[in-house]
C-alpha atoms as a PDB file:
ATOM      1  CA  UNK A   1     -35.727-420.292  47.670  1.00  0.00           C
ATOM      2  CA  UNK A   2     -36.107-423.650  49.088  1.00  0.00           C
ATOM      3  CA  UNK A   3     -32.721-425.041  46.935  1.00  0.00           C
ATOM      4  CA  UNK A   4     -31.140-421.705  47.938  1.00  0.00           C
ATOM      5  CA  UNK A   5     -31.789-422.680  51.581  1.00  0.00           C
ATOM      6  CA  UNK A   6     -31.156-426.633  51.341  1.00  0.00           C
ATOM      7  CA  UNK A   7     -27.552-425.524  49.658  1.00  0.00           C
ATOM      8  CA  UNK A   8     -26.738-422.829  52.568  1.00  0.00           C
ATOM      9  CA  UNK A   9     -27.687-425.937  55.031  1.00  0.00           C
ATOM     10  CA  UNK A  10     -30.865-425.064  56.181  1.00  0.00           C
ATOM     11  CA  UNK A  11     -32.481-428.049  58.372  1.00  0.00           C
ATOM     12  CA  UNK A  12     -35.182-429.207  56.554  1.00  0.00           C
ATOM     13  CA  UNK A  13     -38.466-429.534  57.198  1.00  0.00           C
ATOM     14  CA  UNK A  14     -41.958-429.027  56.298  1.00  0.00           C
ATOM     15  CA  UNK A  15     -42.753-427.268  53.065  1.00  0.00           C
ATOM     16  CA  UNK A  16     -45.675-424.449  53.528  1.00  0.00           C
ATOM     17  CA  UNK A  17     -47.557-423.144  50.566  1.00  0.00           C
ATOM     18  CA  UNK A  18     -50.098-421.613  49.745  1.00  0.00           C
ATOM     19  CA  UNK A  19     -52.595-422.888  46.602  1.00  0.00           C
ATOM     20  CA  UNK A  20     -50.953-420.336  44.286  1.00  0.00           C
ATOM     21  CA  UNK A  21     -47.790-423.094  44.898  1.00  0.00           C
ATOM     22  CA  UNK A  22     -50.022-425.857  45.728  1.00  0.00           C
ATOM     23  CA  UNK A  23     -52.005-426.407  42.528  1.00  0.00           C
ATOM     24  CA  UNK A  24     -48.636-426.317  40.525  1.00  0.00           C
ATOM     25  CA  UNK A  25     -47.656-429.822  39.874  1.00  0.00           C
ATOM     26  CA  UNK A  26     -44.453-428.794  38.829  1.00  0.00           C
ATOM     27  CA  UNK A  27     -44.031-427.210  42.014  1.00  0.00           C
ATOM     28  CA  UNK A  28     -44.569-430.245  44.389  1.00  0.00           C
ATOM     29  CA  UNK A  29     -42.743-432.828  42.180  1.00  0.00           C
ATOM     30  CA  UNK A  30     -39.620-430.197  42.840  1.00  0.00           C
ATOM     31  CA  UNK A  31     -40.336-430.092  46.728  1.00  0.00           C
ATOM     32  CA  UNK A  32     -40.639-434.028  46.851  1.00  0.00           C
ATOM     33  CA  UNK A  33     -37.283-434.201  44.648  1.00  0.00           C
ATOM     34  CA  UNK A  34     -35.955-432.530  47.205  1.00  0.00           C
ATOM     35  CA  UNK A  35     -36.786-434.969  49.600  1.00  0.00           C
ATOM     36  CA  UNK A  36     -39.345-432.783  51.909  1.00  0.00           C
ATOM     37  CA  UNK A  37     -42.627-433.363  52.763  1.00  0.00           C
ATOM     38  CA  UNK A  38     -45.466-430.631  52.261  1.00  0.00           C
ATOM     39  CA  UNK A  39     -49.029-429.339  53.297  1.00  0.00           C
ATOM     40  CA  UNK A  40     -50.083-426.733  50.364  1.00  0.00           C
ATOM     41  CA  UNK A  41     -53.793-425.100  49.536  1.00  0.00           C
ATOM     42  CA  UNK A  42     -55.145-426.067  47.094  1.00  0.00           C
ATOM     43  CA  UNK A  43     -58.000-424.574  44.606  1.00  0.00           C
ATOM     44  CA  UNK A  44     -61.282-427.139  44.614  1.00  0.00           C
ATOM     45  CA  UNK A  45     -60.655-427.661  40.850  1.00  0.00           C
ATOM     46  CA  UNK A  46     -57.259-429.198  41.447  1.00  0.00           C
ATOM     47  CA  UNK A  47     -56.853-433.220  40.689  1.00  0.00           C
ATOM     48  CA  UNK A  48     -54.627-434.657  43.302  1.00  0.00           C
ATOM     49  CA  UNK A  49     -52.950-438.457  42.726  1.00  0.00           C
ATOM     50  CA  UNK A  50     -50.829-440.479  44.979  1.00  0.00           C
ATOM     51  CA  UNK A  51     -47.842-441.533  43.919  1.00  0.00           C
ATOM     52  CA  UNK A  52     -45.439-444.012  44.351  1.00  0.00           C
ATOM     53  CA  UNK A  53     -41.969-444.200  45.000  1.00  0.00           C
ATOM     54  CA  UNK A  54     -41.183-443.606  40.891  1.00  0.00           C
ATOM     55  CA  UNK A  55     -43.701-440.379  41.030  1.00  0.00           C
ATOM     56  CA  UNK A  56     -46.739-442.652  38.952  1.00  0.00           C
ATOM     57  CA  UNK A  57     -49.993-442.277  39.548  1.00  0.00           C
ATOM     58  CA  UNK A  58     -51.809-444.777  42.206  1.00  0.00           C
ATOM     59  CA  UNK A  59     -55.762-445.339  41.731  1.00  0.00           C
ATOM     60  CA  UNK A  60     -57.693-442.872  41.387  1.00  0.00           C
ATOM     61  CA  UNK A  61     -57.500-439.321  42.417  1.00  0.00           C
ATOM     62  CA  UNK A  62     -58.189-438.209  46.111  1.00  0.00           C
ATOM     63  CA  UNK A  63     -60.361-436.314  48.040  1.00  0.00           C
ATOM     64  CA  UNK A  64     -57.982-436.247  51.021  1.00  0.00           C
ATOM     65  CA  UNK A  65     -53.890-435.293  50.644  1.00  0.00           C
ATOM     66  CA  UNK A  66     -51.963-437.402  51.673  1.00  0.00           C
ATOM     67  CA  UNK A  67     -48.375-436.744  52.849  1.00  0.00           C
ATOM     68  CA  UNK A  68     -45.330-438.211  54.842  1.00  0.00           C
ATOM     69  CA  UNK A  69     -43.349-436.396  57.248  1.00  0.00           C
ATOM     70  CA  UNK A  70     -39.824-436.271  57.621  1.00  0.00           C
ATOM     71  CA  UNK A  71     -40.138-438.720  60.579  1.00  0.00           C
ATOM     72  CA  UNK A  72     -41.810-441.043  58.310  1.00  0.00           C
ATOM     73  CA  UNK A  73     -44.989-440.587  59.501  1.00  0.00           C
ATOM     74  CA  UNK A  74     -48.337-439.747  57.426  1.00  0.00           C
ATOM     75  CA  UNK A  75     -49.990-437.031  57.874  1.00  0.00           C
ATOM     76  CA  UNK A  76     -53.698-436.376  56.215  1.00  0.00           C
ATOM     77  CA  UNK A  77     -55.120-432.801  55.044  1.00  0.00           C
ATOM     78  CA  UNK A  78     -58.995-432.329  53.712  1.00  0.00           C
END
């Protein structure tokens, strides 16, 4: 739905899952191809990384999500 929308011009914005979309990897590396930003549920047993700009894993994994907004702000999720 959310290449269905960005194709029929759609603004975009914000990306809203729940953690049945949220603990699928696959699923946010699509949504951040796309160029969006996100805040998904997530399941406790989920392992969440940072990234950088190439999509490779920064430290260690993270207790707190970490996003940016379209207006290139950050936004943080716990």
């Amino acid at each position: 739905m959310i290449e269905r929308a960005i194709a029929d011009g759609l603004p975009a914005g914000l990306v809203l899952a729940d953690s049945a979309y949220g603990d699928n990897s696959e699923f946010r590396r699509r949504v951040r191809c796309e160029g969006l930003g996100y805040a998904v549920g997530l399941h406790r047993t989920t392992t969440v990384w940072r990234l950088d700009l190439l999509g490779r894993r920064i430290g260690d994994p993270v207790a707190v999500v970490i996003w940016p907004t379209p207006s290139g702000e950050v936004a943080f999720g716990g």
